[in-house]
C-alpha atoms as a PDB file:
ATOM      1  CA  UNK A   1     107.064 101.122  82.065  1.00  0.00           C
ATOM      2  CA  UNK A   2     103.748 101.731  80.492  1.00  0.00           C
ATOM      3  CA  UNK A   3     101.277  99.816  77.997  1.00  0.00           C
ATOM      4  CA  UNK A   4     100.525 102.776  76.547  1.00  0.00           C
ATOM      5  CA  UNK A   5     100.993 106.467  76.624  1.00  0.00           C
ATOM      6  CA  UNK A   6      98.395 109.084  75.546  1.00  0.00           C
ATOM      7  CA  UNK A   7     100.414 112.739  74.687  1.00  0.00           C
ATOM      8  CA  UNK A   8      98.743 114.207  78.026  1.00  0.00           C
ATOM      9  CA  UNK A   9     100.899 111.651  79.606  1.00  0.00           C
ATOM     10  CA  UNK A  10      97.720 109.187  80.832  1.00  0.00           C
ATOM     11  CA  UNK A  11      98.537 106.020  80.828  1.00  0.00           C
ATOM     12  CA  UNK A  12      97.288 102.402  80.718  1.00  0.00           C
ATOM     13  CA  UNK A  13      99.474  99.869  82.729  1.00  0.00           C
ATOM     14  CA  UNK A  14      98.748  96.078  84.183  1.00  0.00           C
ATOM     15  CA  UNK A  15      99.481  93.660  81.805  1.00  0.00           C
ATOM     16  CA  UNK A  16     101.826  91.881  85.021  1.00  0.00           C
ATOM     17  CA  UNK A  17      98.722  92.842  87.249  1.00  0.00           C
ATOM     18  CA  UNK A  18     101.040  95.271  89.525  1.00  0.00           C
ATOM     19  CA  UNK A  19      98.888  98.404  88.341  1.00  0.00           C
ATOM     20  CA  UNK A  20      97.232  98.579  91.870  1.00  0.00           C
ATOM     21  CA  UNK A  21     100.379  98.552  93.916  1.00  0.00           C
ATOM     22  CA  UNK A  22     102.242 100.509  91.055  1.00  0.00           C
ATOM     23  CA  UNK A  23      99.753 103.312  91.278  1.00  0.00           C
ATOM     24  CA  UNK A  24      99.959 103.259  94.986  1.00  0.00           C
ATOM     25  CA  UNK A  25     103.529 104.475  94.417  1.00  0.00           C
ATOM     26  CA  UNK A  26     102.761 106.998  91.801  1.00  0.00           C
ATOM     27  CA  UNK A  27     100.111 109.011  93.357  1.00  0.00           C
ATOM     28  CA  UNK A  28     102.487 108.733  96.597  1.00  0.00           C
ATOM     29  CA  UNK A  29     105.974 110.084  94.547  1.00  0.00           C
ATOM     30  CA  UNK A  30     106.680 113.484  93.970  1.00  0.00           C
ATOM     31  CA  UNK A  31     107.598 112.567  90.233  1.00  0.00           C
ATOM     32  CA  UNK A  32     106.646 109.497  88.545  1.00  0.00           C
ATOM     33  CA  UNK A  33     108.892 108.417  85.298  1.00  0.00           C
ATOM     34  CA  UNK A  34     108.216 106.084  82.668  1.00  0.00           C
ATOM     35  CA  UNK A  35     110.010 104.382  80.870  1.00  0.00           C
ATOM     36  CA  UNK A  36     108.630 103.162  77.300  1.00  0.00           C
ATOM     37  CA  UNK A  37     109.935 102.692  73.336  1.00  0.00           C
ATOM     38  CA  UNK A  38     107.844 104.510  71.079  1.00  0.00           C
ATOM     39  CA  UNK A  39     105.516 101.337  69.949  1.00  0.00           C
ATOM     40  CA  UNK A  40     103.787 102.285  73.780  1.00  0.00           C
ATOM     41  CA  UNK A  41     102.764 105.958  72.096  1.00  0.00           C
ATOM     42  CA  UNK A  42      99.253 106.026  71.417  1.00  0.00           C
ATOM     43  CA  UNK A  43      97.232 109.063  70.093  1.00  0.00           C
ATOM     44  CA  UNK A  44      93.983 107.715  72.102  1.00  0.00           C
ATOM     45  CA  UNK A  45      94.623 105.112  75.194  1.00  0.00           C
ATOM     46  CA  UNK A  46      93.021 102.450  74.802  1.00  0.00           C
ATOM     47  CA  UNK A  47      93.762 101.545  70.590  1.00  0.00           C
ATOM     48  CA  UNK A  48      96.397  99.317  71.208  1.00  0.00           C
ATOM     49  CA  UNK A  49      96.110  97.916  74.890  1.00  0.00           C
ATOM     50  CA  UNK A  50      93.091  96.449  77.122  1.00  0.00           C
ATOM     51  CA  UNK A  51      92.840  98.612  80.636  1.00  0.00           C
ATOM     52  CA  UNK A  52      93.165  95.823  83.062  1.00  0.00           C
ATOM     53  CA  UNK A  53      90.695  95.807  85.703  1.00  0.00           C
ATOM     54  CA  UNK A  54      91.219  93.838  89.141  1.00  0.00           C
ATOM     55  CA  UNK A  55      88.262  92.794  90.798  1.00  0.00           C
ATOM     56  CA  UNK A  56      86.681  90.958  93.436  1.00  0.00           C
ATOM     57  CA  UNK A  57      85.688  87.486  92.191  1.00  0.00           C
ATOM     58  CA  UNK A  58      82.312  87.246  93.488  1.00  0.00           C
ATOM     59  CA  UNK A  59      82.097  90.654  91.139  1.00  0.00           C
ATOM     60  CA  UNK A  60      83.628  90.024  88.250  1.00  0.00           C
ATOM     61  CA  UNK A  61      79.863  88.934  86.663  1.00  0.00           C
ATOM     62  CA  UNK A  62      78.384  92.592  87.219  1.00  0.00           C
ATOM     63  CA  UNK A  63      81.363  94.319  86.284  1.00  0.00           C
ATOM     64  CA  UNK A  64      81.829  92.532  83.556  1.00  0.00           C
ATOM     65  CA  UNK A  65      78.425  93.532  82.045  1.00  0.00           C
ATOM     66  CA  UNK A  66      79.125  97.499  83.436  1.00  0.00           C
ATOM     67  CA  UNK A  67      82.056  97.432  81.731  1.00  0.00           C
ATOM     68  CA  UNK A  68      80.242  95.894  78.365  1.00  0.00           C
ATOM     69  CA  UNK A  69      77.767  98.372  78.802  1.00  0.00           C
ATOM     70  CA  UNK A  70      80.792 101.115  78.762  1.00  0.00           C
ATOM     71  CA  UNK A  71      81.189  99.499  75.567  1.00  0.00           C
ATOM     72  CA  UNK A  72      84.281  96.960  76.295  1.00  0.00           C
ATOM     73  CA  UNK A  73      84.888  93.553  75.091  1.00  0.00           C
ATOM     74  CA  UNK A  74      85.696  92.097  78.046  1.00  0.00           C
ATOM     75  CA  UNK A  75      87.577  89.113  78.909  1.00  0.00           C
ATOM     76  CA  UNK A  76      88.798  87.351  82.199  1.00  0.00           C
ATOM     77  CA  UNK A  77      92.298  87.327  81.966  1.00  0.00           C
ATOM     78  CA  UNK A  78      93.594  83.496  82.374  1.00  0.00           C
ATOM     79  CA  UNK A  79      97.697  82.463  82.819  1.00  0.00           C
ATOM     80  CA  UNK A  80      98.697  80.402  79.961  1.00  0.00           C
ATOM     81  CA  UNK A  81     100.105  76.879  81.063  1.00  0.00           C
ATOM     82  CA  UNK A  82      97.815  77.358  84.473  1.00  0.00           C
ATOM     83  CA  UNK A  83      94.100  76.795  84.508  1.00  0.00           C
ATOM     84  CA  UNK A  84      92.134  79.718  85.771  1.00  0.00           C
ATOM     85  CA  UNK A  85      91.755  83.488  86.059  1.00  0.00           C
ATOM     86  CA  UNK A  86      95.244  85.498  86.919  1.00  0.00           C
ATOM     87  CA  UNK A  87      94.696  86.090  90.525  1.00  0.00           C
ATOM     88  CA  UNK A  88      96.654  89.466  91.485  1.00  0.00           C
ATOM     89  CA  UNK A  89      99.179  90.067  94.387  1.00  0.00           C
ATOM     90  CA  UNK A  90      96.045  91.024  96.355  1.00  0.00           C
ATOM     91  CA  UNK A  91      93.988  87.371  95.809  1.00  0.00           C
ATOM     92  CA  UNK A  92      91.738  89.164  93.134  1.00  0.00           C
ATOM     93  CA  UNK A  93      91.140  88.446  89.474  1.00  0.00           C
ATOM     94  CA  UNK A  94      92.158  90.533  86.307  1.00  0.00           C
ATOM     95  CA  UNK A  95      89.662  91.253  83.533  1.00  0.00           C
ATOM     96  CA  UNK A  96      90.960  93.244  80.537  1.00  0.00           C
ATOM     97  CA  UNK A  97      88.406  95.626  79.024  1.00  0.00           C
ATOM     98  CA  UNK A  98      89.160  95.992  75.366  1.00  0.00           C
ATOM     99  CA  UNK A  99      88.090  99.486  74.230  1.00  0.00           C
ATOM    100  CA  UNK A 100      88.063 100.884  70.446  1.00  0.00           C
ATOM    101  CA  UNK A 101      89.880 103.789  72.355  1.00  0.00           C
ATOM    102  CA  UNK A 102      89.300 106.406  75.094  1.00  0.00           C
ATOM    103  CA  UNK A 103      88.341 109.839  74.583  1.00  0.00           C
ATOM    104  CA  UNK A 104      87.942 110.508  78.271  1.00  0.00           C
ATOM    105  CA  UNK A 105      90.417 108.159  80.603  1.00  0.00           C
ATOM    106  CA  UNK A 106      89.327 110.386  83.163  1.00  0.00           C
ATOM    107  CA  UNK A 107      85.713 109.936  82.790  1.00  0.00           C
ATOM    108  CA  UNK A 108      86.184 106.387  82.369  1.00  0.00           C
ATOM    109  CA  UNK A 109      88.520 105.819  85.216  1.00  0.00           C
ATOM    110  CA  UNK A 110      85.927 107.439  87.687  1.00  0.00           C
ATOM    111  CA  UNK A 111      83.273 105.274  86.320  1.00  0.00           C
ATOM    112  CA  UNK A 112      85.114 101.844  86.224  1.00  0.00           C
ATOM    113  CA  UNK A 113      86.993 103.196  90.060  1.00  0.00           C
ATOM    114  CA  UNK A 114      82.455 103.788  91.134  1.00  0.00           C
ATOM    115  CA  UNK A 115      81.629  99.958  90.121  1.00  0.00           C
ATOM    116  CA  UNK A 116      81.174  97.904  93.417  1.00  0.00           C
ATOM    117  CA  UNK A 117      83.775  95.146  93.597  1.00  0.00           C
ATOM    118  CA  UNK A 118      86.331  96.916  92.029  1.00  0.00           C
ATOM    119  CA  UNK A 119      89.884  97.645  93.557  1.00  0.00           C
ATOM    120  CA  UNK A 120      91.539  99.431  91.034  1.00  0.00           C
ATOM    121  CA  UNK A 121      92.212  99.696  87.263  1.00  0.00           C
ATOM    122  CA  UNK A 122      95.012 100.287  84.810  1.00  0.00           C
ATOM    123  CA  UNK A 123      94.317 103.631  83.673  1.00  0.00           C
ATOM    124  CA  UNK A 124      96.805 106.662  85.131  1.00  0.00           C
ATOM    125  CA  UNK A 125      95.567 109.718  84.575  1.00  0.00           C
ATOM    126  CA  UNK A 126      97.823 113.297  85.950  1.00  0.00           C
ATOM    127  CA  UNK A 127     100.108 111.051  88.310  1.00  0.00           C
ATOM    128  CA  UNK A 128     103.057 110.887  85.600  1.00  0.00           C
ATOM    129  CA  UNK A 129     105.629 113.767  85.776  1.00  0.00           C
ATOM    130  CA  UNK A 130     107.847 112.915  83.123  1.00  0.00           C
ATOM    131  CA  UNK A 131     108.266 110.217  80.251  1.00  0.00           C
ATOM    132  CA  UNK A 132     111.496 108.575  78.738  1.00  0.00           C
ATOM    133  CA  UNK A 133     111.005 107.255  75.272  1.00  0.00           C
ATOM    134  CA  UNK A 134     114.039 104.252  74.362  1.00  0.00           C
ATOM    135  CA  UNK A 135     114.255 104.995  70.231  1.00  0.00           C
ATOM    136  CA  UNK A 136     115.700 102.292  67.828  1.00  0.00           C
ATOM    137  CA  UNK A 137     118.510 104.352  67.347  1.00  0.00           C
ATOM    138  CA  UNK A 138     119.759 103.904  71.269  1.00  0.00           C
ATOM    139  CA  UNK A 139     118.521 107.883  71.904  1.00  0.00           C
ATOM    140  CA  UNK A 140     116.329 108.623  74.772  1.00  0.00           C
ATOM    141  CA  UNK A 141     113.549 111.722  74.306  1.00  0.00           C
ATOM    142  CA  UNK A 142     112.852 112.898  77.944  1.00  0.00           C
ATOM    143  CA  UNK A 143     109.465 114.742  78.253  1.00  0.00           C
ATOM    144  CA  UNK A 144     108.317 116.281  81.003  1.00  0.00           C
ATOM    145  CA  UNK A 145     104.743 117.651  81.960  1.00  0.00           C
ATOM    146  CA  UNK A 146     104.131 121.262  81.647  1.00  0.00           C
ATOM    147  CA  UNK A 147     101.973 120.250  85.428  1.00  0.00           C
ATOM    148  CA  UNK A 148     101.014 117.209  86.432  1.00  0.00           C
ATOM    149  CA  UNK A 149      97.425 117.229  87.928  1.00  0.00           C
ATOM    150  CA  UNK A 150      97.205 114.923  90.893  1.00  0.00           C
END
């Protein structure tokens, strides 16, 4: 699955704070499918979804304020019924950067990948091979890249 799918087949993923082992995976499988219905097409990532950003939590001040100066809106994520940040599989904390979309999720994903205290982020860019779209009507598109770029 996917948050969001861009029509170069970048994605955003993380909102269950897996994107870090779950890209792990991808850039280690020879093809990497998603599955998604088509309310996770986007035309721009970043419109619909926050890119989920899992940090160290003595960081999460200073990348917080790199990422606002990126120009996110950014929020510690918190569990609801639990007090505190969401702490990922790894012991670190998820912020979600809210963008008014991406025009480069490359770009950005080298910048956000540069900031000290920073593990990983939600943004996929050339690891996804092919994409299967679930439609209301119970058909299935299958797309697949012309090359994925890894």
């Amino acid at each position: 699955g996917a948050d969001e799918v861009d029509p170069a087949f970048n994605l955003i993923k993380g909102r269950g704070a897996a994107h870090t082992r779950e890209k792990v995976v991808a850039a280690a499988a020879s093809r990497f499918v998603v599955l998604v219905d088509d309310s996770k097409l986007v035309d721009r990532l970043g419109t619909r979804m926050p890119v989920p950003v899992e940090v160290v939590p003595m960081a999460s001040g200073p990348v917080m304020r790199h990422l606002a100066a990126l120009g996110a809106d950014v929020t510690l994520r918190t569990g609801s019924g639990k007090d505190g940040p969401v702490v990922s599989d790894q012991g670190l904390w998820i912020l979600d950067a809210r963008f008014e979309g991406i025009d480069d999720p490359r770009a950005l994903a080298g910048q956000v990948s540069a900031m000290p205290g920073v593990l990983d982020h939600g943004i996929f860019c050339g690891l996804t091979s092919d994409v299967l779209i679930g439609r209301g009507d119970g058909s299935v598109d299958h797309l697949v890249a012309d090359q994925p770029a890894r």
